[in-house]
PDB file of N, CA and C in Angstrom:
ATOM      1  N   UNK A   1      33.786 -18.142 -18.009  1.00  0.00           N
ATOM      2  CA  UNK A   1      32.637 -17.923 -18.851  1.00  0.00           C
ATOM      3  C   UNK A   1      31.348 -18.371 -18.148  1.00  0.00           C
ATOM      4  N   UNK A   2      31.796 -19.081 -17.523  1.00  0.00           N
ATOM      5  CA  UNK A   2      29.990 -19.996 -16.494  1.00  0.00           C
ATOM      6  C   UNK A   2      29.745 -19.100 -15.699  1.00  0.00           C
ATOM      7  N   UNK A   3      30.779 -18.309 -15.217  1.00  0.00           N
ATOM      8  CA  UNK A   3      30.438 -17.759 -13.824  1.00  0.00           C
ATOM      9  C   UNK A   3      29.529 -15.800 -14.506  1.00  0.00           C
ATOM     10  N   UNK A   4      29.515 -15.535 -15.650  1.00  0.00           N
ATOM     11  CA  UNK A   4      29.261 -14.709 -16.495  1.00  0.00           C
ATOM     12  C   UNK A   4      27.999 -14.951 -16.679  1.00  0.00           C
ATOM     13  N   UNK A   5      27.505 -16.465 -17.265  1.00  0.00           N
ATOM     14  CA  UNK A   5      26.244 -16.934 -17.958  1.00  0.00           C
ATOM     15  C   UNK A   5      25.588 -16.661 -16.845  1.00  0.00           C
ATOM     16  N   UNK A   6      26.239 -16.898 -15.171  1.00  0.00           N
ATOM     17  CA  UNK A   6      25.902 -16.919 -13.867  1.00  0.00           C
ATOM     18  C   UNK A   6      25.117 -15.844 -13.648  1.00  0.00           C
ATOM     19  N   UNK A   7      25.772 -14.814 -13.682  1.00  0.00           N
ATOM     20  CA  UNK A   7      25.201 -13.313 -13.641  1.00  0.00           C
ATOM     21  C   UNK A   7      24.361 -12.934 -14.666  1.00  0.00           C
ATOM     22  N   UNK A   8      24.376 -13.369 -15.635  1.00  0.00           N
ATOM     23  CA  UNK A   8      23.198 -12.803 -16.668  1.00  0.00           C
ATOM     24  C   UNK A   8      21.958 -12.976 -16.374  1.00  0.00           C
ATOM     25  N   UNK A   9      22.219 -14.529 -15.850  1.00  0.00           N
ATOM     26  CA  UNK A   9      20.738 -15.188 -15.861  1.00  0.00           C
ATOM     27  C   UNK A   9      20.207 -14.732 -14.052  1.00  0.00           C
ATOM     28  N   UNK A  10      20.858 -14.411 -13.412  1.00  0.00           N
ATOM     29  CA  UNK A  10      21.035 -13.735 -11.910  1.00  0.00           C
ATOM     30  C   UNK A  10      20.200 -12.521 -12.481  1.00  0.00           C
ATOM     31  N   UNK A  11      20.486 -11.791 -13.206  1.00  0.00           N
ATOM     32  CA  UNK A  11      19.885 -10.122 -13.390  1.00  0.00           C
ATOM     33  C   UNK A  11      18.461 -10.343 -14.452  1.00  0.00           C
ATOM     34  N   UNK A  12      19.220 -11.269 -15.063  1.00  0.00           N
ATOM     35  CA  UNK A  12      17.561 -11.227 -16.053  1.00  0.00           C
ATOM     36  C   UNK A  12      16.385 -12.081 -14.943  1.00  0.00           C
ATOM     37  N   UNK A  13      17.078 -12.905 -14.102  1.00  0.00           N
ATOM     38  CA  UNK A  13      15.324 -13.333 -12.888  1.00  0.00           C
ATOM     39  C   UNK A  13      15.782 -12.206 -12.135  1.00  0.00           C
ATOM     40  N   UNK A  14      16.036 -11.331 -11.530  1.00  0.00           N
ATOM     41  CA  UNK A  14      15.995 -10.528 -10.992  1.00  0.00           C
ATOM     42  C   UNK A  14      14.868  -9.235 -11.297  1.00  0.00           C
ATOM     43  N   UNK A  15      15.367  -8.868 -12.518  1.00  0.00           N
ATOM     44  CA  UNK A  15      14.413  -8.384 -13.612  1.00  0.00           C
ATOM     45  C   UNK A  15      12.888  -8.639 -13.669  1.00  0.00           C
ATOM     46  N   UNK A  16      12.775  -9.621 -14.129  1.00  0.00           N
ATOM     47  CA  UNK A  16      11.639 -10.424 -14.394  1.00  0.00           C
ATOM     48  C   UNK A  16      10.728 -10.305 -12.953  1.00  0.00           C
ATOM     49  N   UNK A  17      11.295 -10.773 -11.778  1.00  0.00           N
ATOM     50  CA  UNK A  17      10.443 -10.474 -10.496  1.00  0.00           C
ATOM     51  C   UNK A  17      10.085  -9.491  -9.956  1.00  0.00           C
ATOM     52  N   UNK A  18      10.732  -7.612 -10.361  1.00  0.00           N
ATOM     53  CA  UNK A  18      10.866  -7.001 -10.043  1.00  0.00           C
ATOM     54  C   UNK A  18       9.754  -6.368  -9.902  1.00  0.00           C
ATOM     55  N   UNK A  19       8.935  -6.492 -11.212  1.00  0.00           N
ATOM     56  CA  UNK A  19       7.424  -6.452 -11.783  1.00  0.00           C
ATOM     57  C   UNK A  19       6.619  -6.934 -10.470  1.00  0.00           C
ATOM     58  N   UNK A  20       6.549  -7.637 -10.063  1.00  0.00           N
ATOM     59  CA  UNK A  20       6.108  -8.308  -8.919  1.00  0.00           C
ATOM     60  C   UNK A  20       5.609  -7.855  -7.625  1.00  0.00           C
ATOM     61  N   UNK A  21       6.957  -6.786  -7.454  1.00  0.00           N
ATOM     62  CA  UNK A  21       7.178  -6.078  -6.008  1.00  0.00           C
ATOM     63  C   UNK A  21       6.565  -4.900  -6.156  1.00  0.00           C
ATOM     64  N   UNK A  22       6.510  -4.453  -7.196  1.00  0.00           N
ATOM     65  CA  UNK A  22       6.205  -3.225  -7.179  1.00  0.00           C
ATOM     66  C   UNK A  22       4.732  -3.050  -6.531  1.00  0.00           C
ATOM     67  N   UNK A  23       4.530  -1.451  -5.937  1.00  0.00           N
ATOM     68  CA  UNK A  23       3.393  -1.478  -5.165  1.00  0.00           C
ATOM     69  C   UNK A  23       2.200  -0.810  -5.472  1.00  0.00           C
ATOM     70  N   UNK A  24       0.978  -1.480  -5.680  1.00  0.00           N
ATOM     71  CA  UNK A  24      -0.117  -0.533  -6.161  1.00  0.00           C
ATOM     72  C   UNK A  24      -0.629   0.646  -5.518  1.00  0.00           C
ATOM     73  N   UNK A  25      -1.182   1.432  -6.151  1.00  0.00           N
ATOM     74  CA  UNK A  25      -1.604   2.949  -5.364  1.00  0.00           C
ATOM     75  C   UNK A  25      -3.014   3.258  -4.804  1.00  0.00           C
ATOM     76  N   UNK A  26      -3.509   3.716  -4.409  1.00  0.00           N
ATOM     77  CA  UNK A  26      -5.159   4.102  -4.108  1.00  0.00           C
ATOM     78  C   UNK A  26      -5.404   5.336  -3.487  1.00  0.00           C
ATOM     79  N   UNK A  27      -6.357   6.065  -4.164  1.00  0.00           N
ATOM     80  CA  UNK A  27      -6.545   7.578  -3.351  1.00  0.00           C
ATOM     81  C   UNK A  27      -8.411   7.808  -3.072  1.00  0.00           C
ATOM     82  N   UNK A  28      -8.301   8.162  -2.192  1.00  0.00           N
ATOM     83  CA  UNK A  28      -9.686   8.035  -1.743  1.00  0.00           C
ATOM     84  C   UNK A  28     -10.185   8.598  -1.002  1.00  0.00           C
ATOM     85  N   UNK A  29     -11.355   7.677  -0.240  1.00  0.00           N
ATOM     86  CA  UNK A  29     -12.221   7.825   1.069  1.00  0.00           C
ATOM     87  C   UNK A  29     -11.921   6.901   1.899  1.00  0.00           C
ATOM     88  N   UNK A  30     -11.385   6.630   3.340  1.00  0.00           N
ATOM     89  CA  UNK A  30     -11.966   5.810   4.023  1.00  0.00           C
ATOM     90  C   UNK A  30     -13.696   5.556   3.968  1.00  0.00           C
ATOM     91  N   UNK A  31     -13.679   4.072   3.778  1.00  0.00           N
ATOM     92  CA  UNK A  31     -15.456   4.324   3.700  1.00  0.00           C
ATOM     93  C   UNK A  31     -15.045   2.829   4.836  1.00  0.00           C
ATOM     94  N   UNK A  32     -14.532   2.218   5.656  1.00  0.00           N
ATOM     95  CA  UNK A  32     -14.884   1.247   6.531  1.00  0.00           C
ATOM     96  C   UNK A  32     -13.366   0.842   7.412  1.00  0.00           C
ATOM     97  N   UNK A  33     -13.609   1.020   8.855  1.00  0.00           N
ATOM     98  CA  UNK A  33     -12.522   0.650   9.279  1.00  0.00           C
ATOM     99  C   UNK A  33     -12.542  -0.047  10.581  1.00  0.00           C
ATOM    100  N   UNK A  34     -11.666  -0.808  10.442  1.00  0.00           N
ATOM    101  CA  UNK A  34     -11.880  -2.067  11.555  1.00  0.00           C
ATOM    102  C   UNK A  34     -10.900  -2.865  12.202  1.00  0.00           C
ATOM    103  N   UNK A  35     -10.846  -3.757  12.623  1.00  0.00           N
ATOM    104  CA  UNK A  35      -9.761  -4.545  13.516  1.00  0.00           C
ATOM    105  C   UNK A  35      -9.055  -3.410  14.392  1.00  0.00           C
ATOM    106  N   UNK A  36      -9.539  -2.493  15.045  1.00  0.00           N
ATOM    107  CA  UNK A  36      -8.864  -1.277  16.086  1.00  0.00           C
ATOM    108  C   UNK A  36      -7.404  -0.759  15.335  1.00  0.00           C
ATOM    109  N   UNK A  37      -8.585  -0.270  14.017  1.00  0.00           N
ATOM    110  CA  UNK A  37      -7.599   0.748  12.789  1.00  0.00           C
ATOM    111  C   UNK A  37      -6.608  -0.266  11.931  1.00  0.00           C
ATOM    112  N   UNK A  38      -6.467  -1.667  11.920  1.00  0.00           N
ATOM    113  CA  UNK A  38      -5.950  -2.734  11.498  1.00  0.00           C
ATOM    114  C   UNK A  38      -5.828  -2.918  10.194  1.00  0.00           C
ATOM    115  N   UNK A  39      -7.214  -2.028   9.712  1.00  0.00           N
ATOM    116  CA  UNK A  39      -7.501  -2.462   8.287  1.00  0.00           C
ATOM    117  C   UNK A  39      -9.050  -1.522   8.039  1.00  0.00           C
ATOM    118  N   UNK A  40      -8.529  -0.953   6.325  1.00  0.00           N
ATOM    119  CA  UNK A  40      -9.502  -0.020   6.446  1.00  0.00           C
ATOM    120  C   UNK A  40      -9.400  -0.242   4.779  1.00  0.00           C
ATOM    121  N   UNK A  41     -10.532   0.218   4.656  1.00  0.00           N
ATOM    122  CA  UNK A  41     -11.545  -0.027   2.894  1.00  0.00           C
ATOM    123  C   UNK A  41     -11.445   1.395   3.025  1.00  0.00           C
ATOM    124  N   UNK A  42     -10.828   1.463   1.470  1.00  0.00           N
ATOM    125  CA  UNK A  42     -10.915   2.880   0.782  1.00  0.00           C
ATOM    126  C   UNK A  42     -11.133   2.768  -0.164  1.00  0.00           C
ATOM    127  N   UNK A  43     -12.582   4.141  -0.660  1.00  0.00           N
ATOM    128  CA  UNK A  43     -13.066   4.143  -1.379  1.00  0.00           C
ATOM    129  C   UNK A  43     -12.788   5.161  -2.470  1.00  0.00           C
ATOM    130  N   UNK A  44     -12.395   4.968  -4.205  1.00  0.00           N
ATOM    131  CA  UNK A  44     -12.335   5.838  -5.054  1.00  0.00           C
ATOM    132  C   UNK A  44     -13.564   6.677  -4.932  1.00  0.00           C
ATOM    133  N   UNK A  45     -13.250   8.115  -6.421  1.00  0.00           N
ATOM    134  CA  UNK A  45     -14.251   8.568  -6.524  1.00  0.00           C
ATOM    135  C   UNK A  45     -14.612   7.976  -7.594  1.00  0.00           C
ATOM    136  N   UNK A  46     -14.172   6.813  -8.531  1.00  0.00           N
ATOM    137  CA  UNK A  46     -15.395   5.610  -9.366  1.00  0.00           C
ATOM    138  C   UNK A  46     -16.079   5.019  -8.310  1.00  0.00           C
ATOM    139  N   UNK A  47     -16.060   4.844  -7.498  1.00  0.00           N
ATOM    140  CA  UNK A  47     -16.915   4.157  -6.249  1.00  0.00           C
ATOM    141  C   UNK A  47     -15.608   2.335  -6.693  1.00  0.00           C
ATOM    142  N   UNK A  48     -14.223   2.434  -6.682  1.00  0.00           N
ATOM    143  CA  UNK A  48     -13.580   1.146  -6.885  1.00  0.00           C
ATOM    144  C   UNK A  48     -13.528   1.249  -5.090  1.00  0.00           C
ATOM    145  N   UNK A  49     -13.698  -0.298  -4.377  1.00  0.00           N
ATOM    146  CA  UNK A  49     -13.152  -0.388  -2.866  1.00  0.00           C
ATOM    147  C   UNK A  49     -12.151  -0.970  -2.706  1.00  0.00           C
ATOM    148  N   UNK A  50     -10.926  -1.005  -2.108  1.00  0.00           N
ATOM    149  CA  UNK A  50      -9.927  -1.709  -1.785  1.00  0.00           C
ATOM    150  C   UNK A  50      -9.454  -1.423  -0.539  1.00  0.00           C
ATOM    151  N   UNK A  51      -9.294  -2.983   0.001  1.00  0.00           N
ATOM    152  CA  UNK A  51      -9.534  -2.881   1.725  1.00  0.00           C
ATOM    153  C   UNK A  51      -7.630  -3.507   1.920  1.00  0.00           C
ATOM    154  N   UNK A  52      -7.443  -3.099   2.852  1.00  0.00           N
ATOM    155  CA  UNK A  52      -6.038  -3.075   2.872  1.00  0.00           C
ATOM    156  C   UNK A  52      -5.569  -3.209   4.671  1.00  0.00           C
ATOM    157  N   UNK A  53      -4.490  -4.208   5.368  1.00  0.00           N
ATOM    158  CA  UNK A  53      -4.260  -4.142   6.321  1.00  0.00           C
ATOM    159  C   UNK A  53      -3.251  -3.402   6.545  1.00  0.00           C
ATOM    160  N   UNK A  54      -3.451  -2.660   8.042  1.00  0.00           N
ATOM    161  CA  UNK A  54      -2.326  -2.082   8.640  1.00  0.00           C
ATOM    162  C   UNK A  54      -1.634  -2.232   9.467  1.00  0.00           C
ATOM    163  N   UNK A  55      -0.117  -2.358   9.352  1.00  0.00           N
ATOM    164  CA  UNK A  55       0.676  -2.993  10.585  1.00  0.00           C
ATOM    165  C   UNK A  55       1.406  -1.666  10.886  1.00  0.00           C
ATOM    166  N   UNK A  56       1.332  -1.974  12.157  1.00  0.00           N
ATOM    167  CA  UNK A  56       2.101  -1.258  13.488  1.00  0.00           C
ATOM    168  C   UNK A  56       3.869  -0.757  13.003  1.00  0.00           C
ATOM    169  N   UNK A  57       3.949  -2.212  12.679  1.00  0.00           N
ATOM    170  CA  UNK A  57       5.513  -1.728  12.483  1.00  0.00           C
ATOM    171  C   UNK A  57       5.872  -1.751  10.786  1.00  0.00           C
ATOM    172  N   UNK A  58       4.735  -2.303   9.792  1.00  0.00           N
ATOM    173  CA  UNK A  58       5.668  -2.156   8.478  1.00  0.00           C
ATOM    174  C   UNK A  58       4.742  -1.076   7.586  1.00  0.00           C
ATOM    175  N   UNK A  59       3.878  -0.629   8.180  1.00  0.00           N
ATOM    176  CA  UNK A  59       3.010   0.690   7.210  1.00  0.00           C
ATOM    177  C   UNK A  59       4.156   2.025   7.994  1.00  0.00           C
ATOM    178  N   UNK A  60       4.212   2.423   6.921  1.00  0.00           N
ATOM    179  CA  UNK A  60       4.104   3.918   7.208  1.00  0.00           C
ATOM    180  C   UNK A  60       3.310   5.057   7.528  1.00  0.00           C
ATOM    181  N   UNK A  61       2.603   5.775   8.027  1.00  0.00           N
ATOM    182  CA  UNK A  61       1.448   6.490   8.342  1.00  0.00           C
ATOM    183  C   UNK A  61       2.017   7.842   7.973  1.00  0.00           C
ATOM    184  N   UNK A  62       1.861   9.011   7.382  1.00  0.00           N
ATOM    185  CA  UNK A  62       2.117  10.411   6.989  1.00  0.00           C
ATOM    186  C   UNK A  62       1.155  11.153   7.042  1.00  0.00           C
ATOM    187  N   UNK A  63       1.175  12.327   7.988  1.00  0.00           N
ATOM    188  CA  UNK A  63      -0.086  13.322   8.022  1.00  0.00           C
ATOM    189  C   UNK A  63      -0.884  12.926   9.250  1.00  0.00           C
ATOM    190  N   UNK A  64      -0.411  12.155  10.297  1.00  0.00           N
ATOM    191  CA  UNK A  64      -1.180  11.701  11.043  1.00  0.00           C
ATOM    192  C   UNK A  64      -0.811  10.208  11.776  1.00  0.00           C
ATOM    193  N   UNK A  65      -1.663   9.505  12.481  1.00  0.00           N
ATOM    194  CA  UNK A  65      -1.235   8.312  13.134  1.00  0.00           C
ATOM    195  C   UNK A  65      -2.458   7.706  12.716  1.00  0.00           C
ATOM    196  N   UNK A  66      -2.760   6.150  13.516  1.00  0.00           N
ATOM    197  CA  UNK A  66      -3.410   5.330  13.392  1.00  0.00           C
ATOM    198  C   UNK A  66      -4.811   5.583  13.856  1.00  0.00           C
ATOM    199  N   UNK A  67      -4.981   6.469  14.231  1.00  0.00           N
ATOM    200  CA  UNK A  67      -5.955   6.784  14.804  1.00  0.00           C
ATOM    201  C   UNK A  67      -6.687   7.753  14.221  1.00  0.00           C
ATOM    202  N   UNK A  68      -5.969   8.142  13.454  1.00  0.00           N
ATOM    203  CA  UNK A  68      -6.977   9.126  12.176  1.00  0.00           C
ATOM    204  C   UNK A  68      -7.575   8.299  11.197  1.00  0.00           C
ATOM    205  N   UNK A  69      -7.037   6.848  11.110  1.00  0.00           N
ATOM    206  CA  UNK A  69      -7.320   6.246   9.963  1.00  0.00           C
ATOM    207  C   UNK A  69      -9.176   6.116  10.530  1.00  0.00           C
ATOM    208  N   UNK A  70      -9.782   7.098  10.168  1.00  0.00           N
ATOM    209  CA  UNK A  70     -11.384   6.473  10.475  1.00  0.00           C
ATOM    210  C   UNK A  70     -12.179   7.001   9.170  1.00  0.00           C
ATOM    211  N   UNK A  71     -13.803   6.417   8.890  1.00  0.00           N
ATOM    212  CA  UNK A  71     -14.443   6.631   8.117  1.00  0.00           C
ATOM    213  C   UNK A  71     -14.391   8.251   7.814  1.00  0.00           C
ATOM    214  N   UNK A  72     -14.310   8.420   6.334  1.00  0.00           N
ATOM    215  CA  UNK A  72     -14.430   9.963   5.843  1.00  0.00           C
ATOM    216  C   UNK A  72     -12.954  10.307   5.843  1.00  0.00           C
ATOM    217  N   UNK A  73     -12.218   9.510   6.197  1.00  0.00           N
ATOM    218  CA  UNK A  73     -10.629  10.359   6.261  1.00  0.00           C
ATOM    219  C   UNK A  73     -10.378  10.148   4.776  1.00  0.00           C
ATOM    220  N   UNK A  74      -9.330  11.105   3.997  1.00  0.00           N
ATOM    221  CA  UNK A  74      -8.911  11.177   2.664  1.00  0.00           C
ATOM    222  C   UNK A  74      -7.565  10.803   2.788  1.00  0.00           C
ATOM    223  N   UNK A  75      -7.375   9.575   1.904  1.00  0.00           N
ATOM    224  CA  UNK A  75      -6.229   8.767   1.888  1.00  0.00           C
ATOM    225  C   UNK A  75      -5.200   8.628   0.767  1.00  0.00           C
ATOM    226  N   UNK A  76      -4.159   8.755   0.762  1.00  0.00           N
ATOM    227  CA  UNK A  76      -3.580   8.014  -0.372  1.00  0.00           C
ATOM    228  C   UNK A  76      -2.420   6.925   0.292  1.00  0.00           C
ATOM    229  N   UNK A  77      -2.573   5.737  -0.673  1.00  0.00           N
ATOM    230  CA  UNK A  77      -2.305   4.405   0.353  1.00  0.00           C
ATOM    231  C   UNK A  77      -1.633   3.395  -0.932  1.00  0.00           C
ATOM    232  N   UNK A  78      -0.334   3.194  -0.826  1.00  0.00           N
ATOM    233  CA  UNK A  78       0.653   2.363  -1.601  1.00  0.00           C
ATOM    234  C   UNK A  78       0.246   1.138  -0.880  1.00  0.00           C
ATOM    235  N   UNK A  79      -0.107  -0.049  -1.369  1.00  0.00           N
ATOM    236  CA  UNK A  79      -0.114  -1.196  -0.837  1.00  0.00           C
ATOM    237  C   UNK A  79       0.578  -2.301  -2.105  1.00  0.00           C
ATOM    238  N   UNK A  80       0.599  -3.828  -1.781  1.00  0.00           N
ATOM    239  CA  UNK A  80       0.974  -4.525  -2.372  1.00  0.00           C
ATOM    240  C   UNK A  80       0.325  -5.964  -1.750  1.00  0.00           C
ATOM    241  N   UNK A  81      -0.646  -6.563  -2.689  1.00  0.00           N
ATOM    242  CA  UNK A  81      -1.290  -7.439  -1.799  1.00  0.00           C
ATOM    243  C   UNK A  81      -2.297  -6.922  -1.172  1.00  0.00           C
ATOM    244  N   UNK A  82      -2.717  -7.191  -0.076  1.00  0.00           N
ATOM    245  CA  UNK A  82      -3.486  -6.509   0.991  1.00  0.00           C
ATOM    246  C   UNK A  82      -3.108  -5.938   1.902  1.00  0.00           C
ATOM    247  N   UNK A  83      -1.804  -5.772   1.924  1.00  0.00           N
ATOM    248  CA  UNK A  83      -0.934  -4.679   3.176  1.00  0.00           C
ATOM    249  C   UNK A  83      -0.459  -3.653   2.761  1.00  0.00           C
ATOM    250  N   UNK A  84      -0.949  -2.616   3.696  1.00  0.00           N
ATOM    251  CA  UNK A  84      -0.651  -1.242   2.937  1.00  0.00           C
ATOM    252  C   UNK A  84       0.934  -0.592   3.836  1.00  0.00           C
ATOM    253  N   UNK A  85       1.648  -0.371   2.681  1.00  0.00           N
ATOM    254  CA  UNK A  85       3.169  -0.099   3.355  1.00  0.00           C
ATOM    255  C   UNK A  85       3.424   1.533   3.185  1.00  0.00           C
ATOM    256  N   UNK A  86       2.536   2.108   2.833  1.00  0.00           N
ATOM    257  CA  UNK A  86       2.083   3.551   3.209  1.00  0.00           C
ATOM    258  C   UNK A  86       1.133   4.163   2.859  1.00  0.00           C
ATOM    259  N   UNK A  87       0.503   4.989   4.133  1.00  0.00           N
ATOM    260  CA  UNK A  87      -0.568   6.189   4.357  1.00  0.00           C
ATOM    261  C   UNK A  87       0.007   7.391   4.485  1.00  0.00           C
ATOM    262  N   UNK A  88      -0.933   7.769   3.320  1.00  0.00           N
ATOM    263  CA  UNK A  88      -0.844   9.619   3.616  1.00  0.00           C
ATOM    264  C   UNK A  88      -2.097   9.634   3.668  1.00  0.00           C
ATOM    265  N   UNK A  89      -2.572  10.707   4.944  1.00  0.00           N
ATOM    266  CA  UNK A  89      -3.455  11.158   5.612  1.00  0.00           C
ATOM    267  C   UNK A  89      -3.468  12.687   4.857  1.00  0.00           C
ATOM    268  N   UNK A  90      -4.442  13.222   4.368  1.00  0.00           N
ATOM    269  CA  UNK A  90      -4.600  14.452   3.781  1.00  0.00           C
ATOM    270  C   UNK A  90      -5.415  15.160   5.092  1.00  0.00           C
ATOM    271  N   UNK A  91      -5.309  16.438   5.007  1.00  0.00           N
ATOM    272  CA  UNK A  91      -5.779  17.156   6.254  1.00  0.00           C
ATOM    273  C   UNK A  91      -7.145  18.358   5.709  1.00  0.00           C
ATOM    274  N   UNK A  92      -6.613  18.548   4.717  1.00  0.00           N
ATOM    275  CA  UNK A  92      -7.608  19.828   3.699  1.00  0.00           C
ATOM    276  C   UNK A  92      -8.777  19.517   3.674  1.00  0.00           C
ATOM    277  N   UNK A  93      -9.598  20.051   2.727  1.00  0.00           N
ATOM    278  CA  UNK A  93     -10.733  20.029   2.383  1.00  0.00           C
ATOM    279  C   UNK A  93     -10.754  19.469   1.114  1.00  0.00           C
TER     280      UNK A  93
END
């Protein structure tokens, strides 16, 4: 029976933190980019800014590489915190 109460209370904090991880979204403008593409401020069309770092090995980049990430590029960017763990690079108009 303990080893039961074990697992309940295992899934219900499990639960409870899960909220946590989850990752916020942003679609935009690059409007500022810096640290040699490291980290780049994107801007809504409310004019909201959220500046976000980029790593080499734990972002994802889609539509492009690191080197597109520059001012005027159109973004959509999952982050959590201040690290963004994926870019999509839009190409259109």
């Amino acid at each position: 029976m303990k080893g039961l109460w074990n697992l309940v209370l295992a899934v219900l904090l499990g639960v409870s933190f899960a909220g946590s991880a989850l990752a916020d979204e942003v679609r935009g403008t690059i409007s500022a980019a810096g640290e040699g593409g490291r980290e780049i401020t994107v801007k809504t069309k409310d004019g909201k800014e959220v500046k976000v770092k980029v790593s080499g090995s734990r972002t994802a980049i889609d539509g492009g590489s690191r080197d597109d990430l520059k001012e005027g590029a159109r973004v959509s960017v999952e982050y959590s915190g201040d690290a963004a763990s994926k870019i999509s690079i839009s190409k259109g108009k």
